[in-house]
PDB file of N, CA and C in Angstrom:
ATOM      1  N   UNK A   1       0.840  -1.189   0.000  1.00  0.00           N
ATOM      2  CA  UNK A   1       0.000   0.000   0.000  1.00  0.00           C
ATOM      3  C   UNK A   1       0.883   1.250   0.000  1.00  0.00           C
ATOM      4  N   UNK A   2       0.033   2.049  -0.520  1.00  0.00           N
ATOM      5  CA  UNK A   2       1.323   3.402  -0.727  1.00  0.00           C
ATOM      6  C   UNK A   2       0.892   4.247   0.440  1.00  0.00           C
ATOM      7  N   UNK A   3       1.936   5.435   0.329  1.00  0.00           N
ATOM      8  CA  UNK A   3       1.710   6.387   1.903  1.00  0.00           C
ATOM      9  C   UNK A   3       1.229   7.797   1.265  1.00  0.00           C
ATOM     10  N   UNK A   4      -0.260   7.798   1.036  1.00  0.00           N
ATOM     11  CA  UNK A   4      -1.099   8.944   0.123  1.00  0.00           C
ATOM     12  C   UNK A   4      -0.436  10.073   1.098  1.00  0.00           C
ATOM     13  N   UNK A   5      -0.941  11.251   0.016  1.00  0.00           N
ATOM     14  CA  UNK A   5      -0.477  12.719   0.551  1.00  0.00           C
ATOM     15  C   UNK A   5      -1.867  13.271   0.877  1.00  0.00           C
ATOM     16  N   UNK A   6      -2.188  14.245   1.275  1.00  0.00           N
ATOM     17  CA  UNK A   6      -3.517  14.772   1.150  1.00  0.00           C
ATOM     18  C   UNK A   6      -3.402  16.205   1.096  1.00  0.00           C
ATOM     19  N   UNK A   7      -3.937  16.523   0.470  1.00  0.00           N
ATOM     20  CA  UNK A   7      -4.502  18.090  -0.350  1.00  0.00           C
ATOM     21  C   UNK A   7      -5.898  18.452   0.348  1.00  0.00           C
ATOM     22  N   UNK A   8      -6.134  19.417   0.490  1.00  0.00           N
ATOM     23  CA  UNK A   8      -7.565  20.568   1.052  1.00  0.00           C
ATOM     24  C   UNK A   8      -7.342  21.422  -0.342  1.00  0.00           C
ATOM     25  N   UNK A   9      -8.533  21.463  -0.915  1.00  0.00           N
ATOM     26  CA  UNK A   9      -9.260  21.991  -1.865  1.00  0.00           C
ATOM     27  C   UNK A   9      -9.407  23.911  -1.084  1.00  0.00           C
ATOM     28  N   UNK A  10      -9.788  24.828  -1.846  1.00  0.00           N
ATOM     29  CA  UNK A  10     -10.051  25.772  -1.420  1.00  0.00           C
ATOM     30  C   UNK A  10     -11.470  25.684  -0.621  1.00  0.00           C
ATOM     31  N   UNK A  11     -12.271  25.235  -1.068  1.00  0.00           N
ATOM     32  CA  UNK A  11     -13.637  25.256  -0.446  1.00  0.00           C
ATOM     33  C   UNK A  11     -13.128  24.715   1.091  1.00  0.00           C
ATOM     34  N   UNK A  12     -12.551  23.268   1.103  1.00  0.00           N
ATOM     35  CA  UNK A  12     -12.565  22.731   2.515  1.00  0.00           C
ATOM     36  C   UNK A  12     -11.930  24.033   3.350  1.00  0.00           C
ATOM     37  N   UNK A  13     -10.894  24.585   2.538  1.00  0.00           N
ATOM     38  CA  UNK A  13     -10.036  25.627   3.429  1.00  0.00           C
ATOM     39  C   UNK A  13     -10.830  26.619   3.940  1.00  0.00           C
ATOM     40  N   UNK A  14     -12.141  27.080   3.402  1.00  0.00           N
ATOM     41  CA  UNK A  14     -13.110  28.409   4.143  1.00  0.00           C
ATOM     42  C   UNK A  14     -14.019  27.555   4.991  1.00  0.00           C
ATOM     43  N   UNK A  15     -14.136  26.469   5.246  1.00  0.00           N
ATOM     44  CA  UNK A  15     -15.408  25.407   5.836  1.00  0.00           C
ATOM     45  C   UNK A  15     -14.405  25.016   6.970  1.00  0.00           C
ATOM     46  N   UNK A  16     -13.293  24.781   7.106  1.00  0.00           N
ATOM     47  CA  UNK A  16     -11.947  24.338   8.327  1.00  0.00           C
ATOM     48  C   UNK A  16     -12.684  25.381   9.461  1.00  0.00           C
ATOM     49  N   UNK A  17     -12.407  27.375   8.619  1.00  0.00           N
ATOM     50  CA  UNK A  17     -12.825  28.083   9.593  1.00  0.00           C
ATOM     51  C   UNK A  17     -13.697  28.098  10.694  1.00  0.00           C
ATOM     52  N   UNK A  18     -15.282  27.222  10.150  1.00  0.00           N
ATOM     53  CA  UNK A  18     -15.979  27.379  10.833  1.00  0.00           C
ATOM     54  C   UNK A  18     -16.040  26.054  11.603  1.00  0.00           C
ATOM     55  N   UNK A  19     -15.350  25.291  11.383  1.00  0.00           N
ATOM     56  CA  UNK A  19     -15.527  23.807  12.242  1.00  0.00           C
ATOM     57  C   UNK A  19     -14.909  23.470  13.551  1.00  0.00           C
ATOM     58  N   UNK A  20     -15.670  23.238  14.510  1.00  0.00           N
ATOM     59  CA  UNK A  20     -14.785  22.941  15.692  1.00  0.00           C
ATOM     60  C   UNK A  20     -13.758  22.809  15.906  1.00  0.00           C
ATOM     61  N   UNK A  21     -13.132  23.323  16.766  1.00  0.00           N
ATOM     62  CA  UNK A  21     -11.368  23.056  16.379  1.00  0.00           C
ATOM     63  C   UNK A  21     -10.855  21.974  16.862  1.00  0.00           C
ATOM     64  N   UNK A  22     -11.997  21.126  18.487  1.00  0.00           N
ATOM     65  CA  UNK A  22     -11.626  19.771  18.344  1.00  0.00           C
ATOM     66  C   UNK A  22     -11.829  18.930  17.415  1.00  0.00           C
ATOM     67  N   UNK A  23     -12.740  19.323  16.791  1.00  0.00           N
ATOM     68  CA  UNK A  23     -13.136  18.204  15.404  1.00  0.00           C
ATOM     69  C   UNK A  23     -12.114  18.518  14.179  1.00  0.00           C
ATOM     70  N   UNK A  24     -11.535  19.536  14.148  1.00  0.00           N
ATOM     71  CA  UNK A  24     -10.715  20.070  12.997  1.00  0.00           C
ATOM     72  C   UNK A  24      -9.402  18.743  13.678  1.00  0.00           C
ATOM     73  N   UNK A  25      -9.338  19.295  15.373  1.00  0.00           N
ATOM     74  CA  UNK A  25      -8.042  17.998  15.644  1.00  0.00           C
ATOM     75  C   UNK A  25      -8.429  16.518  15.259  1.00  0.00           C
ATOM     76  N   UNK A  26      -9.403  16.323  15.414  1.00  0.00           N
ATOM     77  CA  UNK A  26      -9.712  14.648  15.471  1.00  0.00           C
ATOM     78  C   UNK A  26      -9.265  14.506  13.614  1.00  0.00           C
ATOM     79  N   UNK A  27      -9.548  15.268  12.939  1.00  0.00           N
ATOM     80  CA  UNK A  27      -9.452  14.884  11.688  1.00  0.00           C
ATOM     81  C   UNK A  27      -8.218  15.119  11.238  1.00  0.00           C
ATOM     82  N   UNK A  28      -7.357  16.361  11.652  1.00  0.00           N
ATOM     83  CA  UNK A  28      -5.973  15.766  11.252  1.00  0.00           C
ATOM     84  C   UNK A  28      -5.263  14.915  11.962  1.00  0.00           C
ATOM     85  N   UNK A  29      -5.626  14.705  13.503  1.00  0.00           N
ATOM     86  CA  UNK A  29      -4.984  13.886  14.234  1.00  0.00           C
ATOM     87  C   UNK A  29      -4.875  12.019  14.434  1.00  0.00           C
ATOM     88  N   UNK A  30      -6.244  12.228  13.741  1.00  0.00           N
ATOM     89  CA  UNK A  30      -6.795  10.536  13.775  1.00  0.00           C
ATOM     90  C   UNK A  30      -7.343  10.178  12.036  1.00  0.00           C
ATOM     91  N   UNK A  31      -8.105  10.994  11.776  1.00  0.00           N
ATOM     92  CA  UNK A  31      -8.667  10.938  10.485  1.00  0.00           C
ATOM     93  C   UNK A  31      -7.511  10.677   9.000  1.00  0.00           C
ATOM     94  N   UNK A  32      -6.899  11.629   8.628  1.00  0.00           N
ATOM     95  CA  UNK A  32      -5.739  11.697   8.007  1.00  0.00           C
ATOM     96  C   UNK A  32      -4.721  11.044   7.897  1.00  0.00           C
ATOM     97  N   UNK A  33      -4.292  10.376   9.273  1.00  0.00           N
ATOM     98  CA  UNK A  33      -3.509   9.172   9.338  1.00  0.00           C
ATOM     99  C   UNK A  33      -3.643   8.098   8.584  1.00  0.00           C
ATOM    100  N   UNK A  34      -5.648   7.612   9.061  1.00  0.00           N
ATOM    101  CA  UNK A  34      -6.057   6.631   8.131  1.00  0.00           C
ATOM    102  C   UNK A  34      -6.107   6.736   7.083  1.00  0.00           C
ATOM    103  N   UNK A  35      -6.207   7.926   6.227  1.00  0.00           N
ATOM    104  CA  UNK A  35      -6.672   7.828   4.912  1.00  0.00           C
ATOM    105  C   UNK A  35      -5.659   7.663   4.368  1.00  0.00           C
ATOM    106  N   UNK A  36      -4.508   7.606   4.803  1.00  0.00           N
ATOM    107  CA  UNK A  36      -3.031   8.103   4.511  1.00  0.00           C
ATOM    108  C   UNK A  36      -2.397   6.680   4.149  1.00  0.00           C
ATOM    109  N   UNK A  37      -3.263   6.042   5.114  1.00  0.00           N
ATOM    110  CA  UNK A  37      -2.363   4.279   4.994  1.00  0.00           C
ATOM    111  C   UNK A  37      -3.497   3.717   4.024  1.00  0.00           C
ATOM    112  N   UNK A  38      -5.191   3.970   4.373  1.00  0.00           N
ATOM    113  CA  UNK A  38      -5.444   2.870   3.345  1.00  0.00           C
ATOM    114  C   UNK A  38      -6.901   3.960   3.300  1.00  0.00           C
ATOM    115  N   UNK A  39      -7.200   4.968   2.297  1.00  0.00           N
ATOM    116  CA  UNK A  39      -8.470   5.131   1.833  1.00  0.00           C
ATOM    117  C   UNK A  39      -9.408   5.386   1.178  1.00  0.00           C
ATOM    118  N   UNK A  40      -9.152   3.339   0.733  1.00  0.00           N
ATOM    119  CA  UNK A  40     -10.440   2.570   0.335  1.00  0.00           C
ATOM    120  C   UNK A  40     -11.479   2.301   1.221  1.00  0.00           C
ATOM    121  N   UNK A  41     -10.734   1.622   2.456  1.00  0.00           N
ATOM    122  CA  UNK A  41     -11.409   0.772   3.403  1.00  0.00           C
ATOM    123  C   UNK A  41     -11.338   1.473   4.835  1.00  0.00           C
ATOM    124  N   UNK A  42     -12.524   0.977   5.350  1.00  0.00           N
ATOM    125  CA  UNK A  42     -12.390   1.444   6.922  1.00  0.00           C
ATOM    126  C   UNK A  42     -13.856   1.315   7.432  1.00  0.00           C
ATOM    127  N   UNK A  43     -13.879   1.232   8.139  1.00  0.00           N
ATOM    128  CA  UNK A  43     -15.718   1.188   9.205  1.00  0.00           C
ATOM    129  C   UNK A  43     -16.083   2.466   9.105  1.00  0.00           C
ATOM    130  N   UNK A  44     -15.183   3.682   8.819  1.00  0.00           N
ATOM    131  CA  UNK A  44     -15.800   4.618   8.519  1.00  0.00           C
ATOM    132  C   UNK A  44     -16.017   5.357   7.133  1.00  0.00           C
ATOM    133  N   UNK A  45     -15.448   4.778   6.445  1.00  0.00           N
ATOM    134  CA  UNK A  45     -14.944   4.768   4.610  1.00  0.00           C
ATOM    135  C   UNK A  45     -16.513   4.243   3.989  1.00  0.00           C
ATOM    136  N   UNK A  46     -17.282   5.030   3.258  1.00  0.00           N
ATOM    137  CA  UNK A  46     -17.753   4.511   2.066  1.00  0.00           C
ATOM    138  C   UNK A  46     -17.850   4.861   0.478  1.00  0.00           C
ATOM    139  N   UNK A  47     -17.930   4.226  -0.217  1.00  0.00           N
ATOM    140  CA  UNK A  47     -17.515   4.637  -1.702  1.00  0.00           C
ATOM    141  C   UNK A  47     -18.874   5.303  -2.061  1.00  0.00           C
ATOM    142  N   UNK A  48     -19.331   6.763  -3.056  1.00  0.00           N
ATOM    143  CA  UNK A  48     -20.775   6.933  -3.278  1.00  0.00           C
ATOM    144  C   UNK A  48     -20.417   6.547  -4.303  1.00  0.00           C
ATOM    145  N   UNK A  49     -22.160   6.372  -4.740  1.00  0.00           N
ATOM    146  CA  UNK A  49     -22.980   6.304  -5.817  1.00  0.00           C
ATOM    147  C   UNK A  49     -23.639   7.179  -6.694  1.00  0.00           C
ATOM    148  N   UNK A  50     -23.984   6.956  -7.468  1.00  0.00           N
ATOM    149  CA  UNK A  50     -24.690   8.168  -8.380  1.00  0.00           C
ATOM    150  C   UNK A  50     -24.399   9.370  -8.971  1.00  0.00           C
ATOM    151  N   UNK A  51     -24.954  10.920  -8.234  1.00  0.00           N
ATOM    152  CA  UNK A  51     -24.268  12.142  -8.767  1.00  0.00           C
ATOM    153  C   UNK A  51     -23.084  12.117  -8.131  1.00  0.00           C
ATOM    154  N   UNK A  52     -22.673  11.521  -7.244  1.00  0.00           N
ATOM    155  CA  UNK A  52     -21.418  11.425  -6.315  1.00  0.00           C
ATOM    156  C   UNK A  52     -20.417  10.290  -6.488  1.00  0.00           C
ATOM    157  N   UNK A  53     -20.632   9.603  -7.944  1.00  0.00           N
ATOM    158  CA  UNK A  53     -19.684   8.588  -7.833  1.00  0.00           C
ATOM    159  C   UNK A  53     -17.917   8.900  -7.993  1.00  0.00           C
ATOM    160  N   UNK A  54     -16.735   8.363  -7.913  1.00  0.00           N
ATOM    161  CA  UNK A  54     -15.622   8.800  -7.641  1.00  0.00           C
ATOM    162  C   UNK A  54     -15.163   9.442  -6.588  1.00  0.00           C
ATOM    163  N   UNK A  55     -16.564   9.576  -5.239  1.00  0.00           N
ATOM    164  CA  UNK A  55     -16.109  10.348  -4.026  1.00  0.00           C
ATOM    165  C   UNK A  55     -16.196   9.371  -2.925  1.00  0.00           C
ATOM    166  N   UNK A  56     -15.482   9.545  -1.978  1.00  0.00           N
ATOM    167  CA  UNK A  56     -15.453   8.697  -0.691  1.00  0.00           C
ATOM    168  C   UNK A  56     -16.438   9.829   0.306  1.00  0.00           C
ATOM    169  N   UNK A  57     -16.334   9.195   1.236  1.00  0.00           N
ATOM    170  CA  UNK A  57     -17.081   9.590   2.786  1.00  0.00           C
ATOM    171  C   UNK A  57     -16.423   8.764   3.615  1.00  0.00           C
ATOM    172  N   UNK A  58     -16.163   9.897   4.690  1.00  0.00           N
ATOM    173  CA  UNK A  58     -15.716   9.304   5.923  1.00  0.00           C
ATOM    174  C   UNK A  58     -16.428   9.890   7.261  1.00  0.00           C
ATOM    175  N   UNK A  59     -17.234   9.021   7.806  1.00  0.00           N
ATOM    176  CA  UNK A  59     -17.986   9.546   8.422  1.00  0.00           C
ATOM    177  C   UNK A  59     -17.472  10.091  10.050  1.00  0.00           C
ATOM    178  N   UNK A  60     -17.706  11.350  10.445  1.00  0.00           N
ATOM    179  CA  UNK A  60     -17.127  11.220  12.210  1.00  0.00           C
ATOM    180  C   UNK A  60     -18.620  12.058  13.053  1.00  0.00           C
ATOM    181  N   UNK A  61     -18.694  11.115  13.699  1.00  0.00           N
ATOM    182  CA  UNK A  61     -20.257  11.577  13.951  1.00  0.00           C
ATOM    183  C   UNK A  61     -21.276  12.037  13.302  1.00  0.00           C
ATOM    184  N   UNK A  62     -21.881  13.013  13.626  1.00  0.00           N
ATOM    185  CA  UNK A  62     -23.064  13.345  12.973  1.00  0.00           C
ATOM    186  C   UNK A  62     -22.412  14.248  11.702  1.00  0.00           C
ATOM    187  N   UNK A  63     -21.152  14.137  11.361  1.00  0.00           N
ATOM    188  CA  UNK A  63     -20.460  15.125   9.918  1.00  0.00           C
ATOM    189  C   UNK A  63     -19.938  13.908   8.805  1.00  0.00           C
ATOM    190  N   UNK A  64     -20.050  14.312   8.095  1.00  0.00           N
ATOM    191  CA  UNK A  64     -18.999  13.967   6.724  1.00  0.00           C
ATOM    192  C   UNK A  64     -18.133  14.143   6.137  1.00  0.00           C
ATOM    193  N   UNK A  65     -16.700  13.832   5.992  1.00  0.00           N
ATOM    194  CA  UNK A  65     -15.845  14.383   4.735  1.00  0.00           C
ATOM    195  C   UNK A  65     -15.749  13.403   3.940  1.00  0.00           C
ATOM    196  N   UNK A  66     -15.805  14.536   2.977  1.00  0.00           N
ATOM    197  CA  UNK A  66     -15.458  14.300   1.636  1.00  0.00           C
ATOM    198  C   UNK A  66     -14.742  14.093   0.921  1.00  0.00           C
ATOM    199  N   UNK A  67     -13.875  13.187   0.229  1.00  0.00           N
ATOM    200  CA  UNK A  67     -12.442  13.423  -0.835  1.00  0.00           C
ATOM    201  C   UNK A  67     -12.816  12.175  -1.848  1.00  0.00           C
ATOM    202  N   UNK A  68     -11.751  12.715  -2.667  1.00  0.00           N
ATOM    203  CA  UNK A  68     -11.347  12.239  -4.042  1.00  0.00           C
ATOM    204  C   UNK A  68      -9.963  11.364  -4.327  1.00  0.00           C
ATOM    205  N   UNK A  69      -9.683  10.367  -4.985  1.00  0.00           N
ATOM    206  CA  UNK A  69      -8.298   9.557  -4.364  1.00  0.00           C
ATOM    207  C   UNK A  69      -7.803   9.326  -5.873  1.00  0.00           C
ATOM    208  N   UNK A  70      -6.483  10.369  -5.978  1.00  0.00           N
ATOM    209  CA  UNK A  70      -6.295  10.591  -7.447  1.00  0.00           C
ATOM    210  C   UNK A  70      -4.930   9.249  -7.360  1.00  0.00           C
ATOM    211  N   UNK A  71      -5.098   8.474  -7.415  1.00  0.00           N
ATOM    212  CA  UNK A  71      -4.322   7.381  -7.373  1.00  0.00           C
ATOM    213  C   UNK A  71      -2.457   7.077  -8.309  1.00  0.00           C
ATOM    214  N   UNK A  72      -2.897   7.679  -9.591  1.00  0.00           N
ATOM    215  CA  UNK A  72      -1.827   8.266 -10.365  1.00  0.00           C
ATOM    216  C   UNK A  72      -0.580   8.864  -9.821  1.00  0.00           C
ATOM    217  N   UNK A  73      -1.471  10.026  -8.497  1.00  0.00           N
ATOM    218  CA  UNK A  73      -0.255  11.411  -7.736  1.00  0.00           C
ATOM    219  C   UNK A  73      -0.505  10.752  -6.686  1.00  0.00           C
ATOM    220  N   UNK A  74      -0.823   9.580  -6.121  1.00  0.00           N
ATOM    221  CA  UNK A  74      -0.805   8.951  -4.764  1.00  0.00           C
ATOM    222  C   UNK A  74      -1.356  10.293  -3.444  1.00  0.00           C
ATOM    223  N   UNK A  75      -2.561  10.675  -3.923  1.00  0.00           N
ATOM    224  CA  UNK A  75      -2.563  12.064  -3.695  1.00  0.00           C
ATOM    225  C   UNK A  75      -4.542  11.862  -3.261  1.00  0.00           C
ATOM    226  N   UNK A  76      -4.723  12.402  -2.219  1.00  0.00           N
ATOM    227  CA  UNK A  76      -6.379  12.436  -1.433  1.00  0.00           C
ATOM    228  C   UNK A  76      -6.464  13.914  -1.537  1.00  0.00           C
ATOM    229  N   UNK A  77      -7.464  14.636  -2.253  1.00  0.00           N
ATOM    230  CA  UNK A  77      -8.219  15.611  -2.425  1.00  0.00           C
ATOM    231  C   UNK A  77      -9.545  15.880  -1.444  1.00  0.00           C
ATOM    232  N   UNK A  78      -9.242  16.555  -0.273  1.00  0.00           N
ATOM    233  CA  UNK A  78     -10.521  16.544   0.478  1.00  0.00           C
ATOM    234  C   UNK A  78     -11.433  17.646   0.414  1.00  0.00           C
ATOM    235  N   UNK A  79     -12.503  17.166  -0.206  1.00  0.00           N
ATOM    236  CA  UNK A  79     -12.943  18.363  -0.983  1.00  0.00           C
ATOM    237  C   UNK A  79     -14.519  19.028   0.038  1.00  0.00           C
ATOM    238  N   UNK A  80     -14.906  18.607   0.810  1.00  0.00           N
ATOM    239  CA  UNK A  80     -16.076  18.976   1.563  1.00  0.00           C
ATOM    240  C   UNK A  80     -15.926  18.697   3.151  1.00  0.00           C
ATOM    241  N   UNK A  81     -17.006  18.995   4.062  1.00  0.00           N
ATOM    242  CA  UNK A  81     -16.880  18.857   5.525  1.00  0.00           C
ATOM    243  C   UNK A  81     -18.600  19.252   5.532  1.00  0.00           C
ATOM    244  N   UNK A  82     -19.734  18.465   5.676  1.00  0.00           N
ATOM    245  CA  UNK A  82     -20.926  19.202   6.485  1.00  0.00           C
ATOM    246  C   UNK A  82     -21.513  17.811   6.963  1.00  0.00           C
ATOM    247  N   UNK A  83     -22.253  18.195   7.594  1.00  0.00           N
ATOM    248  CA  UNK A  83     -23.389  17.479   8.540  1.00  0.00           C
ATOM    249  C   UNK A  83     -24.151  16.413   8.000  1.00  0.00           C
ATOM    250  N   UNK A  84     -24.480  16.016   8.156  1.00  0.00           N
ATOM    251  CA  UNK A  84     -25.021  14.187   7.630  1.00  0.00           C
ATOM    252  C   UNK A  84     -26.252  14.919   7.169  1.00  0.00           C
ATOM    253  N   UNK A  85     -27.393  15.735   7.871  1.00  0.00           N
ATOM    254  CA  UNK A  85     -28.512  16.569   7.141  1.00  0.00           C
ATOM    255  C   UNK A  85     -28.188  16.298   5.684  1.00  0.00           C
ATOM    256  N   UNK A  86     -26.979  17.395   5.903  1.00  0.00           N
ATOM    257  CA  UNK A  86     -27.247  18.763   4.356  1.00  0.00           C
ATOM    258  C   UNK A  86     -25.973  18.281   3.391  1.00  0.00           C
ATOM    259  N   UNK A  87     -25.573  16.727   3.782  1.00  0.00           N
ATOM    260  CA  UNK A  87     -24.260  16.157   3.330  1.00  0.00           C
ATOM    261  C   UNK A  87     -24.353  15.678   1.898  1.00  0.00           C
ATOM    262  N   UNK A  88     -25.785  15.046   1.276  1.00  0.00           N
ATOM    263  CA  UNK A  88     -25.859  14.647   0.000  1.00  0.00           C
ATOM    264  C   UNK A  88     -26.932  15.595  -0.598  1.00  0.00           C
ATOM    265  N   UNK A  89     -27.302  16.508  -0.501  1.00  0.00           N
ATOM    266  CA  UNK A  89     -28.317  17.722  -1.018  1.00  0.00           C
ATOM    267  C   UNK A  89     -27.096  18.140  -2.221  1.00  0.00           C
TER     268      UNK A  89
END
């Protein structure tokens, strides 16, 4: 398995602002790690479907992120952060 890099999109970068800053830690501290070693898979990893196919979800409580896994640049694009609500609208 390779050791992905990860990228924040501009959007995630104005959405960071408003997000808890313990939850901002849990996700670079715990979150990022994983995606880093393997993310395909995980209990919190799922692949979408439909208007959303080519995107992952990783779920941490009642939120979602979002990324893209450009496999070529060994490289995770995390492109969203909202609430399980307003997460597939």
């Amino acid at each position: 398995m390779y050791n992905f890099k990860i990228a924040e999109t501009k959007n995630f970068q104005k959405i960071k602002q408003q997000i808890d800053k313990k939850v901002y830690e849990k996700i670079v501290n715990i979150v990022y790690p994983q995606l880093k070693l393997n993310p395909y898979f995980g209990t919190n990893i799922k692949k979408l479907k439909g208007k959303f196919e080519g995107y992952y979800r990783y779920r941490i409580g009642n939120y979602r992120l979002f990324y893209l896994i450009k496999e070529e640049t060994v490289l995770i694009i995390v492109t969203d952060f909202r609430h399980r609500q307003k997460a597939y609208r």
